[in-house]
Protein backbone atom coordinates (compact mmCIF):
# COMPACT_ATOMS: atom_id res chain seq x y z
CA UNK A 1 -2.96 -31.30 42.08
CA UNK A 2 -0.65 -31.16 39.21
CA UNK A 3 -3.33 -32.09 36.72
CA UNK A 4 -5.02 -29.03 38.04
CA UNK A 5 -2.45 -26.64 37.57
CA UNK A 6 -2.20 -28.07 33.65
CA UNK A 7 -6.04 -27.66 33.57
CA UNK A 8 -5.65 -23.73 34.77
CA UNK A 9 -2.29 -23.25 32.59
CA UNK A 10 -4.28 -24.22 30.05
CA UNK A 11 -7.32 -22.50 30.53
CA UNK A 12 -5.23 -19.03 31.08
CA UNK A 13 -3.28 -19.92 27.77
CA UNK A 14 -6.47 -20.39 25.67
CA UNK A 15 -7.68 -16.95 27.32
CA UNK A 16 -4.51 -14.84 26.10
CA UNK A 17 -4.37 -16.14 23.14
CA UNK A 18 -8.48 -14.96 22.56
CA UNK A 19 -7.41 -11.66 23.98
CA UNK A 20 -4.25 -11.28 21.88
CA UNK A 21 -6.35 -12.38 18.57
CA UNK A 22 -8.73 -10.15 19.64
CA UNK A 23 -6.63 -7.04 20.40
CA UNK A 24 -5.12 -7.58 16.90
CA UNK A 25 -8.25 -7.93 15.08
CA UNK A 26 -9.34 -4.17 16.88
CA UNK A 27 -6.24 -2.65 15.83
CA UNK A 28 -6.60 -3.96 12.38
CA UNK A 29 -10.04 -2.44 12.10
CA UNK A 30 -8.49 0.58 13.13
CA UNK A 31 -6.45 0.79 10.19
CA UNK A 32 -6.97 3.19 7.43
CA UNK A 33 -7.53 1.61 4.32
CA UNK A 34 -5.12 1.59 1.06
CA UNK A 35 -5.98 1.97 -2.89
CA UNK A 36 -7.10 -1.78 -4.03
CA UNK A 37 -4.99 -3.72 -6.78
CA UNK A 38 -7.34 -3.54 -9.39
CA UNK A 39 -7.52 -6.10 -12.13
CA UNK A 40 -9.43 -5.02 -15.25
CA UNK A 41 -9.96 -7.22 -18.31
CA UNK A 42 -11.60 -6.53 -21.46
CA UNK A 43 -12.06 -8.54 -24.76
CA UNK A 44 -10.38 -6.49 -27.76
CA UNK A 45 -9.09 -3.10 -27.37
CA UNK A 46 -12.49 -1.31 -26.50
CA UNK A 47 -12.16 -0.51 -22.67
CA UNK A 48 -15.00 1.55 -21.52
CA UNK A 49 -14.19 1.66 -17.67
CA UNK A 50 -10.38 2.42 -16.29
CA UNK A 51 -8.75 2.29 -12.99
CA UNK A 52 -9.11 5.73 -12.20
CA UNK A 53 -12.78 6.11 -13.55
CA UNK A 54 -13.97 3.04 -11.22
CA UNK A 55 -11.99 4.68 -8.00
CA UNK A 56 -13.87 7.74 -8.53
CA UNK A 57 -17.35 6.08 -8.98
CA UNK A 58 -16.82 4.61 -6.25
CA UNK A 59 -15.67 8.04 -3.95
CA UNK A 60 -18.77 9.47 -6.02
CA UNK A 61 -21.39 6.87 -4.11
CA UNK A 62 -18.82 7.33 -0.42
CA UNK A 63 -18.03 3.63 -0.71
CA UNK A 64 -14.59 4.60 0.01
CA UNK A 65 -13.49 7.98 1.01
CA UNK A 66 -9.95 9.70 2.22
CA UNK A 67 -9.13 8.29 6.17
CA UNK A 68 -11.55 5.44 5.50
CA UNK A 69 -11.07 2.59 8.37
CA UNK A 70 -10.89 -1.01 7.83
CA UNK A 71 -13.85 -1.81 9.89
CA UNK A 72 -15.81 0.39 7.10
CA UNK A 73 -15.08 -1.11 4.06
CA UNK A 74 -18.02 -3.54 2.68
CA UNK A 75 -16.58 -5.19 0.00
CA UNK A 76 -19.99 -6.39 -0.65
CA UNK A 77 -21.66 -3.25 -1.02
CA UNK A 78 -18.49 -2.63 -3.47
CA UNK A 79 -18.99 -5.36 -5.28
CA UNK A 80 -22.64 -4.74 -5.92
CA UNK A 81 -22.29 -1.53 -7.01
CA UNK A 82 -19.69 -2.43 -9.72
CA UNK A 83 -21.91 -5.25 -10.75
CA UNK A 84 -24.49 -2.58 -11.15
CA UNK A 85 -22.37 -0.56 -13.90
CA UNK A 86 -23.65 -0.75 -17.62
CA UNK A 87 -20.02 -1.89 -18.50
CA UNK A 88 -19.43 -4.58 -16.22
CA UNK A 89 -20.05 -8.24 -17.06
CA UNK A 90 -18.35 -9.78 -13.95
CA UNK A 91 -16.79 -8.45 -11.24
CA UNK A 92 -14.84 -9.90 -7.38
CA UNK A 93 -13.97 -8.00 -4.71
CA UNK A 94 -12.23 -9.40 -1.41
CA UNK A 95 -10.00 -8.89 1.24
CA UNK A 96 -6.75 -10.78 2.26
CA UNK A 97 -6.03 -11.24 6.13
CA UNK A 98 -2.92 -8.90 5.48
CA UNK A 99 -5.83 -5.78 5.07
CA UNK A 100 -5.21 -5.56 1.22
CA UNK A 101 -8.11 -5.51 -1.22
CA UNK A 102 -9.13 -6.52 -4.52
CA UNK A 103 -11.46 -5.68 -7.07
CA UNK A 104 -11.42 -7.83 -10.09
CA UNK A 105 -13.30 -6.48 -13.25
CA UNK A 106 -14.40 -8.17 -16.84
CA UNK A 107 -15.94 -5.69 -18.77
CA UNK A 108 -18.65 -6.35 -21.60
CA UNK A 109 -17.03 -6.11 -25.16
CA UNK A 110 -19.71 -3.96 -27.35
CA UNK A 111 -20.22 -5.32 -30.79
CA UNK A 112 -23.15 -2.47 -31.93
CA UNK A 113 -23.67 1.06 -31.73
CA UNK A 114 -27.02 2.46 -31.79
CA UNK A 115 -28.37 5.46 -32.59
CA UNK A 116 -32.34 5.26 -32.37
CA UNK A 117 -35.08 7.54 -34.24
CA UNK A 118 -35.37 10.10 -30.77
CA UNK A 119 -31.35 11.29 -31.37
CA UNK A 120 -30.00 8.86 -28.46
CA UNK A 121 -27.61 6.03 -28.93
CA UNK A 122 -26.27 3.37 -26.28
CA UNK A 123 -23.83 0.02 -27.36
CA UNK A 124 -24.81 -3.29 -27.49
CA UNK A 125 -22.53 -6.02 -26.14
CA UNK A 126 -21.51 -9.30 -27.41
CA UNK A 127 -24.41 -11.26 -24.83
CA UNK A 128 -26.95 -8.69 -26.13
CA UNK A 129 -27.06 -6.68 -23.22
CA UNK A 130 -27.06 -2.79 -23.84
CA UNK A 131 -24.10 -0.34 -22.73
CA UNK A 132 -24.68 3.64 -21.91
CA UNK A 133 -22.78 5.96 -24.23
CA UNK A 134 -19.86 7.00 -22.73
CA UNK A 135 -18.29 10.72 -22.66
CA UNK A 136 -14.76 9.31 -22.58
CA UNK A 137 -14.97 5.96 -24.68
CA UNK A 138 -15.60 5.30 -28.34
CA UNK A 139 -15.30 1.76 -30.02
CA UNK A 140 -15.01 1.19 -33.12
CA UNK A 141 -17.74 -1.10 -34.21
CA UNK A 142 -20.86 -1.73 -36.13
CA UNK A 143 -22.99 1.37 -36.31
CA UNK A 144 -26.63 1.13 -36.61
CA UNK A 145 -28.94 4.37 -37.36
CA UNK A 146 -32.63 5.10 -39.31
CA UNK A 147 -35.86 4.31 -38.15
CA UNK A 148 -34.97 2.52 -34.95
CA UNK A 149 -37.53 3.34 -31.66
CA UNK A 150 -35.52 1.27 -28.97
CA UNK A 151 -33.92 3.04 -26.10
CA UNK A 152 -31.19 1.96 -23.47
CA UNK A 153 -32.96 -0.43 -20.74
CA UNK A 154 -31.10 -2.97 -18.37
CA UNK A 155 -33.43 -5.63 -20.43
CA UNK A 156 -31.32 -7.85 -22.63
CA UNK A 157 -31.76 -9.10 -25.92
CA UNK A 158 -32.49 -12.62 -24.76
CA UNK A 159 -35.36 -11.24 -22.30
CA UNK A 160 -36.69 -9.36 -25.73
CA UNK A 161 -36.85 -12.45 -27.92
CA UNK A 162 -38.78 -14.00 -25.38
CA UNK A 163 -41.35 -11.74 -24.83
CA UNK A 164 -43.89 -11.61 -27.89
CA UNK A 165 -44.82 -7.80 -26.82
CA UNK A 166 -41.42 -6.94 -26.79
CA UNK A 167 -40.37 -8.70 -30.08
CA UNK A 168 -43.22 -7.02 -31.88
CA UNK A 169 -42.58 -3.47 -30.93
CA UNK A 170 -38.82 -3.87 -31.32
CA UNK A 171 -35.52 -4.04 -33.32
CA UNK A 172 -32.80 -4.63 -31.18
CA UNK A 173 -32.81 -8.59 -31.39
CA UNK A 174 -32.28 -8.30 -35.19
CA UNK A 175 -29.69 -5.49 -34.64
CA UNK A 176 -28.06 -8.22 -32.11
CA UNK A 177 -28.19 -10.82 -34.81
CA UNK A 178 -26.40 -9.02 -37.86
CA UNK A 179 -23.73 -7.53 -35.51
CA UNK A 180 -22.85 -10.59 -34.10
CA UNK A 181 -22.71 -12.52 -36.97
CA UNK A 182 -20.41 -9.79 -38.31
CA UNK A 183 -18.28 -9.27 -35.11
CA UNK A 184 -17.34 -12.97 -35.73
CA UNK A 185 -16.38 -13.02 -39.24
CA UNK A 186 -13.08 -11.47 -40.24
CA UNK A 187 -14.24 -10.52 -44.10
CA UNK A 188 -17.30 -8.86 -43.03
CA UNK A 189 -15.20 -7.29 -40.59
CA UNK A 190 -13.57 -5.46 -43.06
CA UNK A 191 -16.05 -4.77 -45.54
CA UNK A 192 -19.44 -3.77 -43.39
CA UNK A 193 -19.16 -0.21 -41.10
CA UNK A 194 -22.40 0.81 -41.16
CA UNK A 195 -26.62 -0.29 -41.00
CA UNK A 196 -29.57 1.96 -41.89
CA UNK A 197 -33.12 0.48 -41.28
CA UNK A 198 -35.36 1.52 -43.44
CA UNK A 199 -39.26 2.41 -42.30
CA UNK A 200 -40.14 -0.99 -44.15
CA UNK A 201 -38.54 -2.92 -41.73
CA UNK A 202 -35.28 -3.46 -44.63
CA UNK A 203 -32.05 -3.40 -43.53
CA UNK A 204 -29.55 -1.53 -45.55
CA UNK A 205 -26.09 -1.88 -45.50
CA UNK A 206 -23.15 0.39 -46.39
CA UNK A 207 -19.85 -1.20 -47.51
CA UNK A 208 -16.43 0.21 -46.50
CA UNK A 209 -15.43 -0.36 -49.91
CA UNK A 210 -16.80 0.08 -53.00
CA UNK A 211 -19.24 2.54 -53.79
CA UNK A 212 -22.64 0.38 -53.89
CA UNK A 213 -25.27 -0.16 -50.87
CA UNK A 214 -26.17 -3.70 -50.04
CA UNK A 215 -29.85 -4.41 -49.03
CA UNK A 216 -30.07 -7.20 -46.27
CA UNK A 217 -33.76 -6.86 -45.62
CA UNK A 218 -35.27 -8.68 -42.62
CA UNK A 219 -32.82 -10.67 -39.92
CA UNK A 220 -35.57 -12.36 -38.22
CA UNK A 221 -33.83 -15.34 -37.36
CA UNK A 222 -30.25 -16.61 -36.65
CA UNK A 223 -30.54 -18.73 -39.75
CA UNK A 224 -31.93 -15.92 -42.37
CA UNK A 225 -28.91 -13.66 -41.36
CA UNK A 226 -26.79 -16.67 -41.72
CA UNK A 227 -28.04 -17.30 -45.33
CA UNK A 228 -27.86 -14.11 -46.45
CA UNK A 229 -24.11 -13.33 -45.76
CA UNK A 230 -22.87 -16.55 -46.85
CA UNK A 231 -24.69 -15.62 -50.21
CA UNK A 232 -23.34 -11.81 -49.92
CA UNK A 233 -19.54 -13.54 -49.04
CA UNK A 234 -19.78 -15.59 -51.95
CA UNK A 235 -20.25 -13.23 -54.53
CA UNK A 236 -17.68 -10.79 -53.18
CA UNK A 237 -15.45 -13.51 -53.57
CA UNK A 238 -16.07 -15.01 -56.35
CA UNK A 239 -18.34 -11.67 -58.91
CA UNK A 240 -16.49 -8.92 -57.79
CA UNK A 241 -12.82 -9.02 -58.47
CA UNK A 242 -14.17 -9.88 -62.11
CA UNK A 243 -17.07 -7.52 -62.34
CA UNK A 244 -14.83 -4.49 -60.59
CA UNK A 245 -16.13 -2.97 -57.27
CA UNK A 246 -17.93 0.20 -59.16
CA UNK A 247 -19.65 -1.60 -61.71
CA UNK A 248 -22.86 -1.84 -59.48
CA UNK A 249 -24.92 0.41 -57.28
CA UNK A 250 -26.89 -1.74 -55.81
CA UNK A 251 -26.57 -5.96 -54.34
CA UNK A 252 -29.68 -7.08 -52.73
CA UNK A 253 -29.83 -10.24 -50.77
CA UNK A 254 -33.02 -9.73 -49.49
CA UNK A 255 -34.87 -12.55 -50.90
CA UNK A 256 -34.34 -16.17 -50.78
CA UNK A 257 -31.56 -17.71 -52.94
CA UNK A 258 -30.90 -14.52 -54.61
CA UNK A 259 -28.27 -11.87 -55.15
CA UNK A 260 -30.06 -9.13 -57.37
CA UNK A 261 -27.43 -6.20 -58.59
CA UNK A 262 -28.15 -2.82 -60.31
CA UNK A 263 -26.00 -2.23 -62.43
CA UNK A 264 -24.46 2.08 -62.05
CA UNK A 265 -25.87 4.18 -64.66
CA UNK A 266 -22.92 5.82 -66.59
C-alpha cells in the first residue's frame, strides 16, 4: 500500500511540475518583447550599417514591430534577413531562456569603390563580394572609374574568375586584384587614391603625390599585379627622392621588367 501511495505522490508531482513549466512557458510567450543587445563589428573605421539603421530595416520588413509578443519573434527569419544585407558578412541571432535577444553582426570591410561606364557605382569588399552604395556611408578607399561595364550583382569575384563567360566580359576580378594588393600595403596606401581604365584594357593610376600618372596596364593575374608594384615600390624608394617628385609626367610599369618615365616638358 505504501509503495502505492509513493507511486501516485510521484506521479501527481511529475504532473505539477509539467503544468507549472508549462504555465510559465505560456506566460513567457505572452510577453512583449524588448530592443536586442546588438553587437556590431567592423574591420577599420568604415561602418556601413549602425544599430539604429538595422532596427529600422528590420520594423521596415515587420520582423519586429511596437507590442510584439515573445511567441512572435523568429529569430531565424531575423537572422536570414540580416544575412541577406549587402553589408553583412556574418551575422547570429538567439534568444536566452531569460526572454532577451541577440543579434550579433560582422560587417564586410570595402576595399574598392566603383563607378562603372552607365553612372552607377557599388563597393567592393575585402572577399570580393560587391556592397550597394549607401546614402549615409562613405569610405575612404580605392576609387575606380573609366571604361568599366560591371554593375552591382550578389555574384562574387571568386564566382567571376571561375566562369570563362564572366571573366571575358568583365573587370571586376582585376579591380579586386589591384585593390587588394593595395589595401594590404601601407606605402601604396599612402601614395595610390585613384584608378582609371582606359578603353584598351590599361590601367591608369593617379598618385596622391606628385604630379605624374602611373600606367599599370593589365592585372590579369595575382602574380602580374604583384610584379608590377614591387617594381613601382622600388623606384619610389630608391629614383625619386633623387630625381624629385615633378621631374616626370609619366612612370609606366606596364611591361615586363620595366619602369619607363617621361620626363615633364619645361
Amino acid at each position: 500500500m505504501r509503495k502505492w501511495i509513493q507511486i501516485v505522490s510521484a506521479f501527481l508531482t511529475i504532473i505539477i511540475v509539467i503544468i507549472v513549466l508549462l504555465y510559465a512557458k505560456e506566460q513567457e510567450s505572452k510577453k512583449i518583447i524588448q530592443k536586442p543587445e546588438i553587437s556590431i563589428h567592423v574591420e577599420g573605421e568604415n561602418a556601413f550599417l549602425t544599430e539604429n539603421e538595422l532596427i529600422q530595416r528590420l520594423k521596415l520588413n515587420r520582423l519586429i514591430f511596437q507590442g510584439q509578443r515573445n511567441d512572435l519573434l523568429s529569430v531565424s527569419k531575423i537572422e536570414q534577413d540580416i544575412a541577406s544585407m549587402a553589408e553583412v558578412k556574418h551575422v547570429m541571432v538567439y534568444k536566452d531562456l531569460g526572454g532577451k535577444w541577440y543579434i550579433q553582426v560582422e560587417l564586410r570591410k570595402p576595399i574598392a569603390r566603383i563607378f562603372n561606364s552607365s553612372g552607377d557605382n557599388f563597393y567592393l569588399d575585402q572577399d570580393g563580394f560587391m556592397m550597394k552604395k549607401s546614402g549615409d556611408h562613405t569610405a575612404r578607399v580605392l576609387v575606380f572609374s573609366g571604361f568599366i561595364d560591371d554593375f552591382y550583382s550578389r555574384k562574387s569575384v571568386h564566382d567571376i574568375i571561375n566562369n570563362d563567360t564572366l571573366k571575358s566580359i568583365q573587370k571586376i576580378d582585376d579591380i579586386f586584384r589591384i585593390s587588394n594588393y593595395v589595401c594590404n600595403d601601407p606605402l601604396l596606401q599612402k601614395l595610390i587614391g585613384q584608378v582609371y581604365l582606359q578603353k584598351n584594357g590599361d590601367f591608369i593610376m593617379i598618385p596622391l603625390v606628385g604630379e605624374h600618372k602611373i600606367v599599370f596596364g593589365t592585372a590579369y593575374s595575382e602574380d602580374d599585379v604583384k610584379e608590377k608594384f614591387k617594381r613601382l615600390k622600388i623606384f619610389y624608394k630608391e629614383a625619386l627622392p633623387y630625381e624629385g617628385w615633378t621631374k616626370y609626367s609619366e612612370i609606366s610599369v606596364k611591361y615586363e621588367g620595366q619602369i619607363v618615365c617621361r620626363k615633364r616638358r619645361e
